[in-house]
Protein backbone atom coordinates (compact mmCIF):
# COMPACT_ATOMS: atom_id res chain seq x y z
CA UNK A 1 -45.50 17.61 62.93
CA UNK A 2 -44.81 13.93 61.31
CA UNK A 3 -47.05 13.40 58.09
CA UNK A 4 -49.42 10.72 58.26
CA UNK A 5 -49.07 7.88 56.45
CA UNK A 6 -51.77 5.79 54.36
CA UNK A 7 -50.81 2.38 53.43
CA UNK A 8 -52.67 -0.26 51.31
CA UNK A 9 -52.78 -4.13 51.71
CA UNK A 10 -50.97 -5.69 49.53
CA UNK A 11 -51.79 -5.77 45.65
CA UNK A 12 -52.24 -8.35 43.50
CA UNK A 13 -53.47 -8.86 39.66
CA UNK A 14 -56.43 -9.67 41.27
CA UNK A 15 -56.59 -7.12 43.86
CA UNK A 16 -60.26 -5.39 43.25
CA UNK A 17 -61.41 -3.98 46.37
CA UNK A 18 -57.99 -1.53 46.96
CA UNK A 19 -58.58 2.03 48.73
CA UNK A 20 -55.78 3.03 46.26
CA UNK A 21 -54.37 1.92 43.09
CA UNK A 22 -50.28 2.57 43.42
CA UNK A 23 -50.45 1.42 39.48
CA UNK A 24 -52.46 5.06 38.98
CA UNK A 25 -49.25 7.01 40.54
CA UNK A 26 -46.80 4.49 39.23
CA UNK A 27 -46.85 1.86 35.72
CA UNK A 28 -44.11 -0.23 37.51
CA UNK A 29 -45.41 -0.90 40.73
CA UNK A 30 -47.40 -3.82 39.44
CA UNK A 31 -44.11 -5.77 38.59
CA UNK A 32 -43.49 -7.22 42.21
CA UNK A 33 -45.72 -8.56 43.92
CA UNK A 34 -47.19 -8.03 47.34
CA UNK A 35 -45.86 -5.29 47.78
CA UNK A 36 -47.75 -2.32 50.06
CA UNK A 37 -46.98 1.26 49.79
CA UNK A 38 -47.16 3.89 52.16
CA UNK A 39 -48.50 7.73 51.13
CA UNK A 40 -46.54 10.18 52.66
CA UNK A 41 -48.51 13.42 52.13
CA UNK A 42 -45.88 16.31 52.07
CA UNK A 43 -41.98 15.09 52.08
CA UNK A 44 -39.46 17.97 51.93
CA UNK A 45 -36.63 16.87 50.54
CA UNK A 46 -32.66 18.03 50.81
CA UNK A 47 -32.87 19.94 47.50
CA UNK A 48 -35.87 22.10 49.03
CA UNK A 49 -38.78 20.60 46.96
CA UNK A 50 -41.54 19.43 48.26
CA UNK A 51 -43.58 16.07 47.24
CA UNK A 52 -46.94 15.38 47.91
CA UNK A 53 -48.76 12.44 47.65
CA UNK A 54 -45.55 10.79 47.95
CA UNK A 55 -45.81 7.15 47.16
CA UNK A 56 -43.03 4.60 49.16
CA UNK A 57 -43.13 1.07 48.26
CA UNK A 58 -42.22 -1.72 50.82
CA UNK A 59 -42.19 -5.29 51.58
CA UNK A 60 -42.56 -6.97 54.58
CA UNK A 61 -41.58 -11.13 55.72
CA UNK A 62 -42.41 -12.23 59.25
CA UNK A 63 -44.39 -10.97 62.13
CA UNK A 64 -43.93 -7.84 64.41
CA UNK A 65 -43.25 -8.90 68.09
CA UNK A 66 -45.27 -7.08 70.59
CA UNK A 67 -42.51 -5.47 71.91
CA UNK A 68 -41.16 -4.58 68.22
CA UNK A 69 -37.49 -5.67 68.87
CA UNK A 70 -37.04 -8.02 65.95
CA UNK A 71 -37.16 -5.41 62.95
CA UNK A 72 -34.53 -6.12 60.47
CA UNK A 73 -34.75 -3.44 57.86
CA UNK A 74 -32.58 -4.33 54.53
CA UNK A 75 -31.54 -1.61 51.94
CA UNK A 76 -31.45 -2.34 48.51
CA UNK A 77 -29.15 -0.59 45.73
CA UNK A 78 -30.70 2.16 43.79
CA UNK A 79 -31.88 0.53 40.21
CA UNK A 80 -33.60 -2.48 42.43
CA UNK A 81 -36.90 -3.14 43.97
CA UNK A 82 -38.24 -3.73 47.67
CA UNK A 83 -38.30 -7.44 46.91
CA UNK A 84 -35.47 -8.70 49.11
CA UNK A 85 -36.51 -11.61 48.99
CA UNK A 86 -35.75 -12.17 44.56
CA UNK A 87 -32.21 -10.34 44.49
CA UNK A 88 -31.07 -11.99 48.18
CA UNK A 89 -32.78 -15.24 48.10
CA UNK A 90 -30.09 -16.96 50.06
CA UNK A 91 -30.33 -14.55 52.99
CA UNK A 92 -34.09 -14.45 53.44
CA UNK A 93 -36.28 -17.59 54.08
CA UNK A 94 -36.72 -20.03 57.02
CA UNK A 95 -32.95 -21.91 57.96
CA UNK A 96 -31.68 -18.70 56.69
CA UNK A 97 -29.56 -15.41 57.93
CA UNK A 98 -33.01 -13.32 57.84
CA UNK A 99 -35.51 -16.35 59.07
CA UNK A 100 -39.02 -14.56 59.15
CA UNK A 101 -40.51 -17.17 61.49
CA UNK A 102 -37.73 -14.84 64.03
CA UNK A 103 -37.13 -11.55 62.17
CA UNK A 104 -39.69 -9.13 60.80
CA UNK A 105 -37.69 -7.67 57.52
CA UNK A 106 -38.59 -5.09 56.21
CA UNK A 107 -37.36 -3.33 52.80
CA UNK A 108 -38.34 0.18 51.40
CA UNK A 109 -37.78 0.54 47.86
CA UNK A 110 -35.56 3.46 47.14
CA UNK A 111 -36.92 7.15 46.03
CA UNK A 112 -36.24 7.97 42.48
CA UNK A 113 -35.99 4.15 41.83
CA UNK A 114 -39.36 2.93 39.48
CA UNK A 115 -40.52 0.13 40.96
CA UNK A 116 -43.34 2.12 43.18
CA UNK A 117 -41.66 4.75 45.33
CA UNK A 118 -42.10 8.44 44.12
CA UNK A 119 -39.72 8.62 40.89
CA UNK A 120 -39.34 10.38 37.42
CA UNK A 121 -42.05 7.77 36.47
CA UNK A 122 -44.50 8.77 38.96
CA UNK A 123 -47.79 10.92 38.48
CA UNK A 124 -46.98 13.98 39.90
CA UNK A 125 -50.43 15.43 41.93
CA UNK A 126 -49.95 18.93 40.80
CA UNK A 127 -49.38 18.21 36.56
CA UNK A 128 -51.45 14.88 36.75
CA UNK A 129 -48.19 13.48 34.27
CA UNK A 130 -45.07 11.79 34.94
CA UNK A 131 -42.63 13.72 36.86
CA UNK A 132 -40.18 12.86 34.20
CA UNK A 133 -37.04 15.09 33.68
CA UNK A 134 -38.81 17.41 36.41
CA UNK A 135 -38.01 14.84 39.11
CA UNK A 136 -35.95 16.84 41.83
CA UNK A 137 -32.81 15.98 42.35
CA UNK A 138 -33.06 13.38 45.68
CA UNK A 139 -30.24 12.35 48.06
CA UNK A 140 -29.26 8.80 50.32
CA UNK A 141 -30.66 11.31 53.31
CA UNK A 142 -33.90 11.84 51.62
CA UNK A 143 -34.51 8.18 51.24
CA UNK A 144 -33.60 7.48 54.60
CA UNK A 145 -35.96 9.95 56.37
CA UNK A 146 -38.69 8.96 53.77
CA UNK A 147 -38.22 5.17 54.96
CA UNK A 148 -38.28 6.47 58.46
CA UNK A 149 -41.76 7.46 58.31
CA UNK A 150 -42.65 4.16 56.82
CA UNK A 151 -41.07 2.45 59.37
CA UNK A 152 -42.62 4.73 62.11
């Protein structure tokens, strides 16, 4: 059975009225904007551990077609964020490669990086503290399949 996942609108410093606050599970998530994250409730990863609650930052530029053929997904290295737009600003923008007004990108940040997906700097549910050293070890497959569910 896939997990559901919650996602908020985007988040701003002025964003009052959120159904969750991703700066509550994670101090960095505040430091790009509009971003959205999904909540994946149970993610098993590689190593055998289990996450709950598991927080996925993502960004999105364009619009969806109706028959959702025009999804562009762009993967970022580990220490960056989902904000493909700052560290590949020639690439993305109208004129460009990755023109939103024809592509709907979309970029997942990357698990275990800080910048709002679930992390050594992440509340963990269970311990209500950062994960910190006690982050499980996570592989390339985990974050795939965790970006999968975002995507689905």
């Amino acid at each position: 059975m896939e997990p559901k996942v919650v996602t908020t609108p985007p988040v701003s410093a002025d964003a009052s009225n959120r159904t969750l606050d991703p700066n509550s599970l994670n101090p960095f998530f505040s430091h790009v904007r509009d971003q959205q994250v999904a909540i994946i409730p149970s993610f098993t990863l590689d190593c055998g551990t289990t996450l709950t609650h598991a927080p996925v930052a993502y960004k999105t530029w364009g619009a969806l077609s109706s028959d959702k053929n025009n999804v562009i997904l762009v993967c970022h290295a580990f220490s960056g964020s989902a904000d493909a737009a700052e560290w590949w600003s020639p690439f993305i923008g109208p004129g460009r490669m990755l023109d939103p007004r024809r592509w709907f990108i979309v970029c997942c940040n990357a698990l275990g990086s800080p910048y709002g997906t679930a992390s050594p700097v992440t509340i963990d549910p269970t311990t209500k503290r950062t994960y910190g050293a006690s982050f499980p070890r996570v592989s390339i497959r985990d974050s795939v399949r965790l970006h999968r569910h975002v995507l689905d």
